[in-house]
N, C-alpha and C. Protein backbone atom coordinates (compact mmCIF):
# COMPACT_ATOMS: atom_id res chain seq x y z
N UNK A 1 124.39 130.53 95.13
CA UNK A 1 124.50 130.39 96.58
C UNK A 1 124.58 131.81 97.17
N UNK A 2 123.87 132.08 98.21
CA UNK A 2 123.48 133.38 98.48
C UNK A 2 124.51 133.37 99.80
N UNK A 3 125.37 134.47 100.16
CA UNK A 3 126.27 134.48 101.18
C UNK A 3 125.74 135.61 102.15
N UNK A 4 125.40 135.01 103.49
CA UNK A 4 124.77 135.74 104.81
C UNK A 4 125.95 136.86 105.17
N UNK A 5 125.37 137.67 105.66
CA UNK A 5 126.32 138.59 106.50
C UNK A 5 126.64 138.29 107.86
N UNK A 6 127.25 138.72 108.76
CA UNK A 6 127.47 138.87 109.91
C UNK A 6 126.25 138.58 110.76
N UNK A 7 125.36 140.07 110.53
CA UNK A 7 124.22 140.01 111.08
C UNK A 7 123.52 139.35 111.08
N UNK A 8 123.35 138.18 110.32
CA UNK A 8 122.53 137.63 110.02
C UNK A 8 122.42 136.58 110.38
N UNK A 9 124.48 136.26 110.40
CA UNK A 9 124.46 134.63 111.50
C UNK A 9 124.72 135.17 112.82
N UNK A 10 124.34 136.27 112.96
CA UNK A 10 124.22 136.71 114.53
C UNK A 10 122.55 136.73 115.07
N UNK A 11 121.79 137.35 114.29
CA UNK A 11 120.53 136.67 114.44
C UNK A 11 120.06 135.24 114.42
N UNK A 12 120.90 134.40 113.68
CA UNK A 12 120.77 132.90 113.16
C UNK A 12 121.09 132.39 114.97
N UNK A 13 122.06 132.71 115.77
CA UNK A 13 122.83 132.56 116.73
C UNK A 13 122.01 132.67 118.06
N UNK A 14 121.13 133.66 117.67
CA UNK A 14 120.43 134.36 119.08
C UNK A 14 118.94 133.69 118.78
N UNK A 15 118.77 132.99 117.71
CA UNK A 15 117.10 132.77 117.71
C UNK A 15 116.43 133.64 117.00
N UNK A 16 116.48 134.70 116.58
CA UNK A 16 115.90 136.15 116.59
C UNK A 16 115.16 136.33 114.82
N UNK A 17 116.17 135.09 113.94
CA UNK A 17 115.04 135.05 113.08
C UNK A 17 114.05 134.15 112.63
N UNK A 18 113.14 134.83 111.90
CA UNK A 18 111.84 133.97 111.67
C UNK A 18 111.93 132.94 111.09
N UNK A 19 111.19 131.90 111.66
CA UNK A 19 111.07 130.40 111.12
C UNK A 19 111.62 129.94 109.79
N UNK A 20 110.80 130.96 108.91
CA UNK A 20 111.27 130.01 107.38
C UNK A 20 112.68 130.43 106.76
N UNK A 21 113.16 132.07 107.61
CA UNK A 21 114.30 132.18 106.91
C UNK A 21 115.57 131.43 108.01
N UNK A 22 115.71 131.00 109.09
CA UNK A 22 116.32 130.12 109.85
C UNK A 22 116.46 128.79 109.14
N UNK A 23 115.00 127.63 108.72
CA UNK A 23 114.93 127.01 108.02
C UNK A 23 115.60 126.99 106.49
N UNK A 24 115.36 128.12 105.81
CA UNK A 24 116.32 128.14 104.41
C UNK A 24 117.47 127.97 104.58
N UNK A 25 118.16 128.78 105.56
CA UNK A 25 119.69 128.96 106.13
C UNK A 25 120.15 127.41 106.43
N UNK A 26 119.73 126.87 107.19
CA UNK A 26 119.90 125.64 107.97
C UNK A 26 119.90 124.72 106.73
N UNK A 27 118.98 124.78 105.85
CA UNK A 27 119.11 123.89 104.61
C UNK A 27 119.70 124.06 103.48
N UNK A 28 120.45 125.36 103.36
CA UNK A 28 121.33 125.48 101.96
C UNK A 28 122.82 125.05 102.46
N UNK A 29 123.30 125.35 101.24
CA UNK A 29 124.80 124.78 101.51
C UNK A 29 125.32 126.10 102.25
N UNK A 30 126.43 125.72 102.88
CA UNK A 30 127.30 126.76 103.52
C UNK A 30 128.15 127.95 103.04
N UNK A 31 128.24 129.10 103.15
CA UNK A 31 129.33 129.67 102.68
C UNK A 31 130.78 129.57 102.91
N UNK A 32 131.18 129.64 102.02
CA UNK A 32 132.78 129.43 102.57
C UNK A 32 133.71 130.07 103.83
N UNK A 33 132.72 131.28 104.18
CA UNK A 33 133.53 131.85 105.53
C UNK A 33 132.55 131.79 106.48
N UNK A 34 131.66 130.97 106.19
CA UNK A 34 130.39 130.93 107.44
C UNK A 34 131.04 130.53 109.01
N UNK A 35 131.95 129.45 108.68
CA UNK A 35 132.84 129.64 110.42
C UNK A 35 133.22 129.98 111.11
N UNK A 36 133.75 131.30 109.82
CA UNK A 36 134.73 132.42 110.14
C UNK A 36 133.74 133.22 111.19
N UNK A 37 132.64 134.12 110.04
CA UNK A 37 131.54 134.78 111.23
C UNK A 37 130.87 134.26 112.16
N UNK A 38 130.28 132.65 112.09
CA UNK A 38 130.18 132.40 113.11
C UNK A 38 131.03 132.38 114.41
N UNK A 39 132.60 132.12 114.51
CA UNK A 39 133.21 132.37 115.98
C UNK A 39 133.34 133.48 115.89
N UNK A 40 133.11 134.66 114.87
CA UNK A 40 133.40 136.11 115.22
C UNK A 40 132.33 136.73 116.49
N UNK A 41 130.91 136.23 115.65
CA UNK A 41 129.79 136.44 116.34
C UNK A 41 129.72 135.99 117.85
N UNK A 42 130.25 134.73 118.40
CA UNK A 42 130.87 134.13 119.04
C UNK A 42 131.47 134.90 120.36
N UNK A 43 132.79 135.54 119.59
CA UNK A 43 133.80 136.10 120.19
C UNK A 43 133.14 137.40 120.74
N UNK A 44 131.95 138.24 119.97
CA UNK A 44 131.65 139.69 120.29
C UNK A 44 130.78 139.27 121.03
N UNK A 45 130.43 138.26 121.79
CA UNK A 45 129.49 137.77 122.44
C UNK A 45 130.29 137.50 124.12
N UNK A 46 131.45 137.55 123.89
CA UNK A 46 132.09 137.49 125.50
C UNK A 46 132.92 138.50 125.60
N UNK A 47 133.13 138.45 126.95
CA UNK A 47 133.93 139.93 127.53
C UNK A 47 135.45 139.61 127.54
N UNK A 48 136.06 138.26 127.49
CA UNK A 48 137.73 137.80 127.46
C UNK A 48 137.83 138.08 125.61
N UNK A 49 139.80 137.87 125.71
CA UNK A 49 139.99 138.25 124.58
C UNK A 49 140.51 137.08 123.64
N UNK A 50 140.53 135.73 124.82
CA UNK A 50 140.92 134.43 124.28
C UNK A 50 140.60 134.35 122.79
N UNK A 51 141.51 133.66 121.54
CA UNK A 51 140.44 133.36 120.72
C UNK A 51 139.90 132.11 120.42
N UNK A 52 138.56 132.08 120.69
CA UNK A 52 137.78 130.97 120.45
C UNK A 52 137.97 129.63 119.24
N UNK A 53 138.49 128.98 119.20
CA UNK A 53 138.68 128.29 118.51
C UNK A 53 137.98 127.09 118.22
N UNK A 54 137.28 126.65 118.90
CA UNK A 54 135.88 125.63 118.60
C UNK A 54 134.23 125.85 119.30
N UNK A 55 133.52 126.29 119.20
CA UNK A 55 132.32 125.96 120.03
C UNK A 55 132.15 124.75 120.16
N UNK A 56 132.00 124.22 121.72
CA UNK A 56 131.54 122.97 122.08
C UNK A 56 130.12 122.89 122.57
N UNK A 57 129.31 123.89 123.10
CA UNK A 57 128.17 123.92 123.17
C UNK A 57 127.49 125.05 122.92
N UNK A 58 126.43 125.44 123.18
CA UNK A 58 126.06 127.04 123.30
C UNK A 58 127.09 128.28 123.78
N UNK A 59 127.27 127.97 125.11
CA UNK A 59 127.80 128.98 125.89
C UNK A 59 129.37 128.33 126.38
N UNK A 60 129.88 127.22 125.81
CA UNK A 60 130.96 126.23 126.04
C UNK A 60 132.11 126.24 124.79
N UNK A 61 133.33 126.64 125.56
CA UNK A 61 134.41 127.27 123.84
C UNK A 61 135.56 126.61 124.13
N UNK A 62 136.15 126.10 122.69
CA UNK A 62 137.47 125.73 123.38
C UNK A 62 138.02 126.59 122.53
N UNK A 63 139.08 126.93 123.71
CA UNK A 63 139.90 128.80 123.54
C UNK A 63 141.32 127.94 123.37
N UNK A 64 141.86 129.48 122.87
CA UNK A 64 143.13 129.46 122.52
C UNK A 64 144.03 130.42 123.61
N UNK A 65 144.69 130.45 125.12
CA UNK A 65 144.88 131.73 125.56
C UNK A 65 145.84 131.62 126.36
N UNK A 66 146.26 132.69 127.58
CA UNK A 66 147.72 132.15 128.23
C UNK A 66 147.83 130.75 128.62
N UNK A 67 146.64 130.37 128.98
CA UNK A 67 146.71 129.10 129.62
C UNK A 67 147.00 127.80 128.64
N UNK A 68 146.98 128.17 127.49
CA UNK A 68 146.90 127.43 126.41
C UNK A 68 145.46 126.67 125.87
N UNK A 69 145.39 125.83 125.36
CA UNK A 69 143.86 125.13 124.86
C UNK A 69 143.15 124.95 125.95
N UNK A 70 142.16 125.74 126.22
CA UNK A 70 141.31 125.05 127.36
C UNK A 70 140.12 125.33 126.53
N UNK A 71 138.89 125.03 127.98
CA UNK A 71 137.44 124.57 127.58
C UNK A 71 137.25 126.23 128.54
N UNK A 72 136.34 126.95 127.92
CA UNK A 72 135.99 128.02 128.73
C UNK A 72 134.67 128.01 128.46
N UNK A 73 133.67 128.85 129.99
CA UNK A 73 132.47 129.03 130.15
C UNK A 73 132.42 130.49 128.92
N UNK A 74 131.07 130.59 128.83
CA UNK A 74 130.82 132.39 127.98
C UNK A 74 131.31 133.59 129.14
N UNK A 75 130.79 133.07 130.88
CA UNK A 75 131.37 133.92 131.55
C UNK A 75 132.49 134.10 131.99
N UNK A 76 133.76 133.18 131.05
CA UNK A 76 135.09 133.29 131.49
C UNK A 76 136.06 132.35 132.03
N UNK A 77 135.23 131.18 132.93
CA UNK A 77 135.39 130.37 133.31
C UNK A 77 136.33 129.44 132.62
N UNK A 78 136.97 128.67 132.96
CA UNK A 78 137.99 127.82 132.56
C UNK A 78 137.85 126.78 133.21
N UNK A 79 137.83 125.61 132.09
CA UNK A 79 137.53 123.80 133.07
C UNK A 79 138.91 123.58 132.68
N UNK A 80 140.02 124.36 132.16
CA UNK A 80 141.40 123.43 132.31
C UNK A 80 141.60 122.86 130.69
N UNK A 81 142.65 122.38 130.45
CA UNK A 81 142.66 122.08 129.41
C UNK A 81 141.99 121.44 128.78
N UNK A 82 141.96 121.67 127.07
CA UNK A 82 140.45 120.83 126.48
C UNK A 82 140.48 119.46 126.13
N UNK A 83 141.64 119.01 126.20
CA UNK A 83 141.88 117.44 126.09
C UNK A 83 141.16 116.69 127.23
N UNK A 84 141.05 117.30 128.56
CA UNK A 84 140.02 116.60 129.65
C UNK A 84 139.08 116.77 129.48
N UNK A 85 138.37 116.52 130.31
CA UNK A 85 136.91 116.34 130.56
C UNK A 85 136.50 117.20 131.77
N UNK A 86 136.30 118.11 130.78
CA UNK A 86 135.69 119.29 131.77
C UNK A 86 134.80 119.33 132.41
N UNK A 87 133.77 118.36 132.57
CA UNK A 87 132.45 118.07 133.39
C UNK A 87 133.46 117.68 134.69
N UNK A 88 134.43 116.92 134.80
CA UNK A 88 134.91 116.87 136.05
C UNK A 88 134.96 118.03 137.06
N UNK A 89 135.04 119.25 136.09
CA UNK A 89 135.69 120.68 137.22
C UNK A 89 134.45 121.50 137.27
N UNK A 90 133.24 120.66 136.66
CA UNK A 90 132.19 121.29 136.84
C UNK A 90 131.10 121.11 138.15
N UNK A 91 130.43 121.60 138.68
CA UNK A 91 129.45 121.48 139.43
C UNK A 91 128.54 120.35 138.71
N UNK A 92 128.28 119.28 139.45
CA UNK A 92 127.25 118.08 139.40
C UNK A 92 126.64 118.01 140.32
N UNK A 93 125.35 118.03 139.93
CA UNK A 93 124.35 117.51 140.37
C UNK A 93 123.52 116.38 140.14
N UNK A 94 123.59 115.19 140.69
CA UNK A 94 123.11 114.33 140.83
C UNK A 94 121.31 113.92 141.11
N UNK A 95 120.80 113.83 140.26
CA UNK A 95 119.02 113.39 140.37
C UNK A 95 119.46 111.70 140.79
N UNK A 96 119.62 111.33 142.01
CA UNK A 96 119.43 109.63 141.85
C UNK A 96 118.22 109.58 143.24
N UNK A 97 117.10 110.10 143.71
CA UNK A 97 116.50 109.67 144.30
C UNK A 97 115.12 109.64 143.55
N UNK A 98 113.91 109.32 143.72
CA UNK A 98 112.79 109.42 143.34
C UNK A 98 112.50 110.96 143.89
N UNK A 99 112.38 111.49 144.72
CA UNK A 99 112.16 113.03 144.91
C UNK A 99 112.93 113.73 144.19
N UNK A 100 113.81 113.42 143.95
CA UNK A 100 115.00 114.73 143.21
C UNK A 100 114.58 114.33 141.48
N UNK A 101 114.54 113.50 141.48
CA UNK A 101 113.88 112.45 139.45
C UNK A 101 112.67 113.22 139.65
N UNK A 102 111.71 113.15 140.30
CA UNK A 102 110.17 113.73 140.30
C UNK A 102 110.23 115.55 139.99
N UNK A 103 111.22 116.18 140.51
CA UNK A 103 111.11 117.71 139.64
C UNK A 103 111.18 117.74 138.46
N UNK A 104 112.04 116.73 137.64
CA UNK A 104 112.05 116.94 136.16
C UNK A 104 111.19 115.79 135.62
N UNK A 105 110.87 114.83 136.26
CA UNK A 105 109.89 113.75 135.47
C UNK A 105 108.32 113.88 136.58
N UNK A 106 107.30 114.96 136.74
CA UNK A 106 106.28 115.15 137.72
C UNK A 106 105.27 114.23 136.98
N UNK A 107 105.21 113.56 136.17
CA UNK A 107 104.05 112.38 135.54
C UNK A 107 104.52 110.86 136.00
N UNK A 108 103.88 110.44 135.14
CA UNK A 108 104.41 108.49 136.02
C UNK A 108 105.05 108.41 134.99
N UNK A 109 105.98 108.73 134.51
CA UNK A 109 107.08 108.55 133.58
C UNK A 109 108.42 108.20 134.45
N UNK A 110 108.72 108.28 135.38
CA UNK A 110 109.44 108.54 136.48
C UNK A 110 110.64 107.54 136.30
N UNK A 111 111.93 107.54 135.95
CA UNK A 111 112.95 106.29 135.72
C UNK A 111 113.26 105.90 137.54
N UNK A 112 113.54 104.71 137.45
CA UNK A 112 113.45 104.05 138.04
C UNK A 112 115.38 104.29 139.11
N UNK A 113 115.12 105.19 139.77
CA UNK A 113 116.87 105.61 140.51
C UNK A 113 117.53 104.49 141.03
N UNK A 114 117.17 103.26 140.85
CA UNK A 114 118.24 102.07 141.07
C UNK A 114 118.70 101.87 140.02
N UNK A 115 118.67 102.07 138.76
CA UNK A 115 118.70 101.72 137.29
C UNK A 115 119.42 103.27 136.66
N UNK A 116 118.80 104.09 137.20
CA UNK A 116 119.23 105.89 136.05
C UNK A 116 119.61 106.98 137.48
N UNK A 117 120.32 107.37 136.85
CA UNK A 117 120.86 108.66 137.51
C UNK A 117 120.58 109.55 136.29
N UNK A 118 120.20 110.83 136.67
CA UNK A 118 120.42 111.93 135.79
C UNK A 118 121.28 113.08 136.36
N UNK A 119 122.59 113.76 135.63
CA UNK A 119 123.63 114.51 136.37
C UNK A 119 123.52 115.65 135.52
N UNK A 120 123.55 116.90 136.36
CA UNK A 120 123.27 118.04 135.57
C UNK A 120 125.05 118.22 136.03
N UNK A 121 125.49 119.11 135.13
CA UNK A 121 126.68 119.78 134.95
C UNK A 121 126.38 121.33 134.71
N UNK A 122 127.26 122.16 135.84
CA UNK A 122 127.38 123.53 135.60
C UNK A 122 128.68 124.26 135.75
N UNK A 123 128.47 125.27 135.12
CA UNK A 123 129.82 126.30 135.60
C UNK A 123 130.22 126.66 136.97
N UNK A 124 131.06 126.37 137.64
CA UNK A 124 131.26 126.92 139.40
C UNK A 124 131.02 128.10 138.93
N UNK A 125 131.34 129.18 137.98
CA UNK A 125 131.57 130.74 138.34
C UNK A 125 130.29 131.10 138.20
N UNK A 126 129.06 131.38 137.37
CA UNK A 126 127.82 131.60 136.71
C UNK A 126 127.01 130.62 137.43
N UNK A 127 126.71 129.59 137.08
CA UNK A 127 125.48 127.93 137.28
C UNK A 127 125.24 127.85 135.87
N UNK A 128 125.61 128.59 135.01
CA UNK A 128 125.04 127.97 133.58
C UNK A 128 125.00 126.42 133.40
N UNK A 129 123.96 126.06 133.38
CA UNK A 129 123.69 124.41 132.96
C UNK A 129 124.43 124.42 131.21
N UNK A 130 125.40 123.26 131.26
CA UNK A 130 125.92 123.53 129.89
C UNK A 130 125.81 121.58 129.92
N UNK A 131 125.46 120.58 130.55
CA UNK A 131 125.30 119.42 130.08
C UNK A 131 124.41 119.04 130.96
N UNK A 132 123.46 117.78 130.35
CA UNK A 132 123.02 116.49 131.80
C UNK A 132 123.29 115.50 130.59
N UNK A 133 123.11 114.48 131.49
CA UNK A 133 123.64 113.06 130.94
C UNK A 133 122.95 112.05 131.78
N UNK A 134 121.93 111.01 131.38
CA UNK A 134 121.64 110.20 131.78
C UNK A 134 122.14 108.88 132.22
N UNK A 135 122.74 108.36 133.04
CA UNK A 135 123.69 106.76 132.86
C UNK A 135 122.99 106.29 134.14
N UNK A 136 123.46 105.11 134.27
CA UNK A 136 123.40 103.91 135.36
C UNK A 136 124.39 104.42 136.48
N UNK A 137 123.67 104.06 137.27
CA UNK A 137 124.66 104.25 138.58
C UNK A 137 125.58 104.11 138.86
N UNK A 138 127.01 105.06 138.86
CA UNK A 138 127.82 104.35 139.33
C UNK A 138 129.09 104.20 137.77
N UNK A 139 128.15 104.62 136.63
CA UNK A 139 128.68 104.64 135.36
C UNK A 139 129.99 105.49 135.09
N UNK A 140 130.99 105.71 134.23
CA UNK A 140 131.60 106.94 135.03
C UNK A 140 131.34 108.04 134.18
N UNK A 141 131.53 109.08 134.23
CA UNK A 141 131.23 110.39 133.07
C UNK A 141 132.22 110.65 131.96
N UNK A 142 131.05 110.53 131.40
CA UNK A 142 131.30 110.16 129.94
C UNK A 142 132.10 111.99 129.28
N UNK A 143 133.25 111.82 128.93
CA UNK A 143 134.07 112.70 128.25
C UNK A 143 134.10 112.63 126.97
N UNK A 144 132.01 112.84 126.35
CA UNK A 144 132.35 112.76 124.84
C UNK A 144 132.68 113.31 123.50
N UNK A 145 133.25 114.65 124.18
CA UNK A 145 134.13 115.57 122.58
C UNK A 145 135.28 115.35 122.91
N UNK A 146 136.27 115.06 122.25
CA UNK A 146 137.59 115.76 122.10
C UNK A 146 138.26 115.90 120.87
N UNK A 147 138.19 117.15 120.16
CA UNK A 147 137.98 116.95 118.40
C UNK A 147 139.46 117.15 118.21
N UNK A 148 139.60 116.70 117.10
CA UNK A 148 141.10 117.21 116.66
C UNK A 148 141.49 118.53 115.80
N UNK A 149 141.78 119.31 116.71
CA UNK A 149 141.67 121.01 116.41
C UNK A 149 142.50 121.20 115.00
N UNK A 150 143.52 120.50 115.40
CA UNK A 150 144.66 120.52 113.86
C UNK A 150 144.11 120.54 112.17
N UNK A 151 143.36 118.71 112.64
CA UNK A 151 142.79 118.25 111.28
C UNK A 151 141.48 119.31 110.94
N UNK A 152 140.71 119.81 111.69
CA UNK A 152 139.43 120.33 111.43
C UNK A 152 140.33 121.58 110.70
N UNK A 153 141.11 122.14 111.40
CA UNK A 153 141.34 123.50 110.69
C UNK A 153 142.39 123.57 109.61
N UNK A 154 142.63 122.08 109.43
CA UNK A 154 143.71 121.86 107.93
C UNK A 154 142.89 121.16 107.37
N UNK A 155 141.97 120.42 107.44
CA UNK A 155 141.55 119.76 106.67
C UNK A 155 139.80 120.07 105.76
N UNK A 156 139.39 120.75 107.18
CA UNK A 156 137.58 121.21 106.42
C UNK A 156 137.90 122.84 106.40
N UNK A 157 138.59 123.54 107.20
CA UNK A 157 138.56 124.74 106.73
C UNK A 157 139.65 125.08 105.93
N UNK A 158 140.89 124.78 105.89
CA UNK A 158 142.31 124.84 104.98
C UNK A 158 142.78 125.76 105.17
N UNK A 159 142.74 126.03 106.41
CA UNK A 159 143.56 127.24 107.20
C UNK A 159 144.51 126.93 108.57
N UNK A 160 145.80 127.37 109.11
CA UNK A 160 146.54 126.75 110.13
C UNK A 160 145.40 126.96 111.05
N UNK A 161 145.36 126.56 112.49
CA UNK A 161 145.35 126.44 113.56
C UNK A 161 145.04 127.95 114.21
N UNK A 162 143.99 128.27 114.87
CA UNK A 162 144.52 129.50 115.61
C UNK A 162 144.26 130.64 114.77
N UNK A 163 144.58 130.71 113.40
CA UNK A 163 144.63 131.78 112.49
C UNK A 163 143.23 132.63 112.20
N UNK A 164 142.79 134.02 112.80
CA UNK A 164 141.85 134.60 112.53
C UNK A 164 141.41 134.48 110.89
N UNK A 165 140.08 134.10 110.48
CA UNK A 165 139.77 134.69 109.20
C UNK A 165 139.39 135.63 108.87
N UNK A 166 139.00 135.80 107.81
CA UNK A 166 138.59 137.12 107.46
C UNK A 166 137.32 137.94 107.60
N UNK A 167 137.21 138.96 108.32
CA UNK A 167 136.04 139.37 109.07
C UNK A 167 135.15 139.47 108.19
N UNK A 168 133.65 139.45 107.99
CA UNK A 168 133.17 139.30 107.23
C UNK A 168 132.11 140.35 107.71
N UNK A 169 131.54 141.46 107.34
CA UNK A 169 130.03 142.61 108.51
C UNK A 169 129.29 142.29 107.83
């Protein structure tokens, strides 16, 4: 088992490497501190000093910091603690008319806005689009991560909570 460097799941991170060696990566087994560099890579990637303790999306972290567990944007932003549902404190935008559905569906593919809403979710501070979600009208928003920070980091990594690993360049 061949163990990546830093750089390498920092390129893995940004897109930046080529097809088949992304592909090998993606299909071998993991290294044992691959988590580790990945939130390192992570962390040298924003300007706060929170430490990151889960990626929830691309640019979407749940931090560890004064405020205690929250959900933070990459630009800093804070939706509040990570047990909620941070799409609430986010900017929504709502597609429920046929004109507003027709920018993202311009073919006769077009869902039908008595039946689908499509809701984009963004950061108030940035606009980073970090969710959309398709539902029925009227559906309510769906709050679907809330991982259990404890068990993941006692149980798949076997390390407390919170606890930096070991840097890996």
């Amino acid at each position: 088992m061949s163990a990546y460097s830093k750089d390498v799941i920092r390129e893995l991170v940004e897109g930046t490497l080529p097809w088949p060696q992304t592909r090998r990566i993606m299909s071998a087994y993991k290294d044992d501190d691959r988590f580790d560099k990945y939130i390192s890579v992570l962390q040298d990637r924003v300007a706060w000093d929170d430490p990151i303790l889960l990626p929830v999306g691309d640019r979407l972290f749940i931090c560890d910091g004064g405020e205690g567990r929250v959900t933070r944007c990459e630009c800093g932003h804070s939706f509040g603690d990570y047990r909620e549902n941070w799409k609430l404190k986010a900017v929504i935008n709502v597609r429920n008319t046929e004109a507003s559905l027709r920018e993202i569906y311009p073919n006769s593919d077009l869902p039908d806005p008595d039946w689908m809403e499509i809701r984009e979710f963004f950061c108030p501070a940035c606009a980073h689009l970090h969710e959309v979600e398709a539902a029925a009208p009227g559906y309510p928003i769906v709050h679907d991560f809330q991982p259990d920070l404890e068990g993941f980091y006692r149980d798949w990594l076997g390390k407390p909570l919170g606890k930096p690993g070991k840097e890996t360049a």
